[in-house]
Protein backbone atom coordinates (compact mmCIF):
# COMPACT_ATOMS: atom_id res chain seq x y z
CA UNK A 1 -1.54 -2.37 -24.31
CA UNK A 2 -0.01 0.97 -26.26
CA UNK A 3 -2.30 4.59 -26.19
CA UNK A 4 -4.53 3.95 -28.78
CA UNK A 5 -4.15 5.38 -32.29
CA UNK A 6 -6.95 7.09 -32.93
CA UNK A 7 -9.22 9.62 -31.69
CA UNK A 8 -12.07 7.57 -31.86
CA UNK A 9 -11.52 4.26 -29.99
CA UNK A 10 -13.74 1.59 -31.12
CA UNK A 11 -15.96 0.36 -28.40
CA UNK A 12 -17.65 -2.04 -30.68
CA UNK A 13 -14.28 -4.16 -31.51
CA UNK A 14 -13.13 -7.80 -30.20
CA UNK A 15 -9.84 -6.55 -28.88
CA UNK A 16 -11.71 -4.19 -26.89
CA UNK A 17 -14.70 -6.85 -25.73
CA UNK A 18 -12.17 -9.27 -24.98
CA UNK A 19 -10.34 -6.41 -22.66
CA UNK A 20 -11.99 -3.49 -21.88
CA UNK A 21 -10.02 -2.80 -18.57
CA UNK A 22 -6.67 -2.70 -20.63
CA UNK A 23 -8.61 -0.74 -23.19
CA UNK A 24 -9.47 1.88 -20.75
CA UNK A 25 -6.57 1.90 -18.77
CA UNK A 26 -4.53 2.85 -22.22
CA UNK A 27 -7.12 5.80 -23.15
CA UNK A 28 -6.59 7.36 -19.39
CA UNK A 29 -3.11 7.03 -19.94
CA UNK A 30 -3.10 8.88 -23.09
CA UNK A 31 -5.51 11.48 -22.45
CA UNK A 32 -7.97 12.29 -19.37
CA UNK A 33 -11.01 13.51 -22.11
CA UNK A 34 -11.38 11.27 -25.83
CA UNK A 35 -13.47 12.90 -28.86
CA UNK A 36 -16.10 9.61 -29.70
CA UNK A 37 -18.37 8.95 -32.15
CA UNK A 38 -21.68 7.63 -31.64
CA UNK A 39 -23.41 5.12 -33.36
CA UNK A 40 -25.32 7.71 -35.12
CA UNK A 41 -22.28 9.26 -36.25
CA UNK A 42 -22.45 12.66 -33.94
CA UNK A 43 -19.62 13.77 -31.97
CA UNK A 44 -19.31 13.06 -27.98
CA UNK A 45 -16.69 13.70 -25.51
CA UNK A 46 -15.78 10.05 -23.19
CA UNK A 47 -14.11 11.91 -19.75
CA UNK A 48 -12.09 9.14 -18.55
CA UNK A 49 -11.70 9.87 -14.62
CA UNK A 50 -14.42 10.59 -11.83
CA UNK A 51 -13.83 14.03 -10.70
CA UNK A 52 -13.35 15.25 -14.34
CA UNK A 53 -17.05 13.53 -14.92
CA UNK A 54 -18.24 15.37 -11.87
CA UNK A 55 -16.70 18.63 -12.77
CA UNK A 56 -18.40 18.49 -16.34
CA UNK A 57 -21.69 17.28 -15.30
CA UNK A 58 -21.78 20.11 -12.50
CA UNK A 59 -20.89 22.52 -14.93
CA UNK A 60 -23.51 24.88 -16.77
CA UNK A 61 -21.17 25.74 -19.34
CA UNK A 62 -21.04 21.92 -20.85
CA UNK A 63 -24.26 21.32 -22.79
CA UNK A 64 -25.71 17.44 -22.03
CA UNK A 65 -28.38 18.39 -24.82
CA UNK A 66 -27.71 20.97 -27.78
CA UNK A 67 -30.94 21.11 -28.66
């Protein structure tokens, strides 16, 4: 499985239902933190690894809700 080309990995795809471990495996070994897009079209951040998730959530600085 090669890095994936684009910024926004399509979660929704067969290749990526038929593997999703490969799938992920490329995207951490590209980059630890991918730019998504939601099915509503807004912009999200996918943090790949499970101290960089901790360090975000813990984190005042990162919103979890802009409103």
């Amino acid at each position: 499985m090669k890095a994936p080309d684009s910024i926004y990995p399509d979660f929704s795809s067969a290749s990526f239902k038929a593997a999703p471990h490969e799938h992920y495996a490329a995207l951490r070994r590209a980059a630890p933190v991918h730019e998504v897009r939601l099915r509503n079209g807004s912009r999200a951040w996918f943090v790949m690894r499970y101290d960089d998730a901790v360090a975000v959530l813990s984190n005042p600085v990162f919103a979890k809700d802009p409103s």
